[in-house]
C-alpha atoms as a PDB file:
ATOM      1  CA  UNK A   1       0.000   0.000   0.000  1.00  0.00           C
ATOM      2  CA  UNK A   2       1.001   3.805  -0.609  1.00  0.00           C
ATOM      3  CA  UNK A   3       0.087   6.089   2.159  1.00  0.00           C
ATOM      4  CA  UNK A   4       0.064   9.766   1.924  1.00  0.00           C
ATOM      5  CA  UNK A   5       3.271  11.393   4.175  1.00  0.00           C
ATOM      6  CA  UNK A   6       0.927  12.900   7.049  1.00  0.00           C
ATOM      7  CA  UNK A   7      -1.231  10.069   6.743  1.00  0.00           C
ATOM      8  CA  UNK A   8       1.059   7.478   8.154  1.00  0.00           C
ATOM      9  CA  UNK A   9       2.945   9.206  10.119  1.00  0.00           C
ATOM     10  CA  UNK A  10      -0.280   9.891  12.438  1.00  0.00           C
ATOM     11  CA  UNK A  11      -0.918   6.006  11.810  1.00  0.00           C
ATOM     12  CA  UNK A  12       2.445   4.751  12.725  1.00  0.00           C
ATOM     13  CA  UNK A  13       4.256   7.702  15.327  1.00  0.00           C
ATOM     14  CA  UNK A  14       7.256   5.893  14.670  1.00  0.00           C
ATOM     15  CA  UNK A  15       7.798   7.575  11.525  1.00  0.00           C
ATOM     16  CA  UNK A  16       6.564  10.489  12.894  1.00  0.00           C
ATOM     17  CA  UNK A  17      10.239  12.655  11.892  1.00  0.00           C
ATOM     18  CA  UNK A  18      11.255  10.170   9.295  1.00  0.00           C
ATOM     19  CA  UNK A  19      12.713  12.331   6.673  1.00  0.00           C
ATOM     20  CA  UNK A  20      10.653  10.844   3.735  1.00  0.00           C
ATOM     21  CA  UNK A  21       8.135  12.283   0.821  1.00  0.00           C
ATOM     22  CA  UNK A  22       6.338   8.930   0.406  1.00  0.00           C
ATOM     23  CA  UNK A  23       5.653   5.378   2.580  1.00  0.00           C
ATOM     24  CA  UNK A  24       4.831   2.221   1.393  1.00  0.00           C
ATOM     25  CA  UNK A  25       3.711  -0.430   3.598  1.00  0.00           C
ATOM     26  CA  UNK A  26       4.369  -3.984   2.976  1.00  0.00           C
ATOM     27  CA  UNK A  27       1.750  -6.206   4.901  1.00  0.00           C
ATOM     28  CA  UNK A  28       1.900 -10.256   5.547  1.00  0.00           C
ATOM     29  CA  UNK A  29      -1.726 -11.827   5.510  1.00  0.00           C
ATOM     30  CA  UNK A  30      -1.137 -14.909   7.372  1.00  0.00           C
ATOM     31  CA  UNK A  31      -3.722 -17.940   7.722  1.00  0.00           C
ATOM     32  CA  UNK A  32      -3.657 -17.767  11.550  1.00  0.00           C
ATOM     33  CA  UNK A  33      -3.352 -14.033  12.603  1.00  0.00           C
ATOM     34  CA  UNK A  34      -3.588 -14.442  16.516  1.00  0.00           C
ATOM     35  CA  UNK A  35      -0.789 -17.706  16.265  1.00  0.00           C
ATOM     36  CA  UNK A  36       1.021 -15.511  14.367  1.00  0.00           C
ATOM     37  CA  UNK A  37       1.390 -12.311  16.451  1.00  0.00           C
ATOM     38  CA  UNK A  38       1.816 -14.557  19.521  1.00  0.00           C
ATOM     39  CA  UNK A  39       4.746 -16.359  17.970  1.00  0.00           C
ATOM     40  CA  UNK A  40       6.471 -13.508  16.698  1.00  0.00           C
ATOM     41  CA  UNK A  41       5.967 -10.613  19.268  1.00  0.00           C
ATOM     42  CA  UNK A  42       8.910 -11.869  21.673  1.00  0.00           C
ATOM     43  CA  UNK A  43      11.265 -11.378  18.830  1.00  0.00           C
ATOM     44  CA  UNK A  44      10.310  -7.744  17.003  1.00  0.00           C
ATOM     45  CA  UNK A  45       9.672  -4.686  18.702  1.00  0.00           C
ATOM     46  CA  UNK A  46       5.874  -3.657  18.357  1.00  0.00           C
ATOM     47  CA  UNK A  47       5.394  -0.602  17.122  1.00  0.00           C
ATOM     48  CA  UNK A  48       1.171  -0.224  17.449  1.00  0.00           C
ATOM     49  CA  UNK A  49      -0.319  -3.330  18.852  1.00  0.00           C
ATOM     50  CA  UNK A  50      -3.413  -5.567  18.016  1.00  0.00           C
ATOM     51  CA  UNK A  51      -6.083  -3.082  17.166  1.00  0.00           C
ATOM     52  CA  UNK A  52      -8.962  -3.859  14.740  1.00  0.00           C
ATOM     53  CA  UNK A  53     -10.078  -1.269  11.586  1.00  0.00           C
ATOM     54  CA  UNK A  54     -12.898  -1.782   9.455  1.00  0.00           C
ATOM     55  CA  UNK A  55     -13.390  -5.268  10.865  1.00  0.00           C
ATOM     56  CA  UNK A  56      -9.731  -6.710  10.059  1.00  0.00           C
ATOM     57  CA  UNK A  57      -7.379  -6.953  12.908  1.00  0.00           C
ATOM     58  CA  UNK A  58      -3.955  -5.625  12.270  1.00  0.00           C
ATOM     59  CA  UNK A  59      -0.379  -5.492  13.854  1.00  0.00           C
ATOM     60  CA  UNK A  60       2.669  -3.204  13.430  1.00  0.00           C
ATOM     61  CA  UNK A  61       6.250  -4.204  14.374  1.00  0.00           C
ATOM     62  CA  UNK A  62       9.765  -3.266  13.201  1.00  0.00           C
ATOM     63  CA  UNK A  63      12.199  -5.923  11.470  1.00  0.00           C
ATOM     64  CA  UNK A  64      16.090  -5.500  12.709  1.00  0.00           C
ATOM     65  CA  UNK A  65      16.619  -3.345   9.878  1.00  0.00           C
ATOM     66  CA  UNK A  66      13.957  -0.467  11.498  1.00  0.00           C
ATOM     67  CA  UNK A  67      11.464  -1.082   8.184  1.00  0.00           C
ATOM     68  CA  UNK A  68       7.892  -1.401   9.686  1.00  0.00           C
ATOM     69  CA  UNK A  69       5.954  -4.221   8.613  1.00  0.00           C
ATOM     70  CA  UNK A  70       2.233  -4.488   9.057  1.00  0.00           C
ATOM     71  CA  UNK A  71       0.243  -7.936   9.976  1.00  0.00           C
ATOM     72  CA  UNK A  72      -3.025  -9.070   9.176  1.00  0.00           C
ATOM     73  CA  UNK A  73      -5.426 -11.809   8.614  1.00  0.00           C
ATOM     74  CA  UNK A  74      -5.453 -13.679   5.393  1.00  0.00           C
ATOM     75  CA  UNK A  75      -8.354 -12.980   3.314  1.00  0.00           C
ATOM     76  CA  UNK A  76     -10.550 -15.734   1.072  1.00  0.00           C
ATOM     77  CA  UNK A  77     -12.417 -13.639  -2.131  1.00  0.00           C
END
């Protein structure tokens, strides 16, 4: 996803004085969201915990290189 600069920085305060014009997001969609999260939280640092928006649950950590990657539940279409 491509977020607008003021967007995610109120989304995600740890970008909040990122010197950037433009964020993208990459997202996992895993099959088992809560196994997931409880399997990798010890090992990330969360950045904006479990929350839900527009009924999909989502979770924000950063990898060892500082990038923010966003969780969330697989989807079937």
């Amino acid at each position: 996803m491509v977020y607008r600069d003021e967007h995610l920085r109120g989304w995600l305060p740890v970008l909040e004085d990122t010197p950037v014009g433009a964020f993208g997001m990459f997202y996992l969609a895993v099959d088992d969201f809560d196994a997931y999260v409880e399997r990798i939280r010890p090992l990330v640092t969360v950045q904006k915990d479990v929350m839900e928006h527009q009924g999909q649950k989502l979770f924000y950590f950063t990898d060892p290189n500082g990038y923010v990657i966003g969780v969330t539940q697989k989807q079937s279409w």
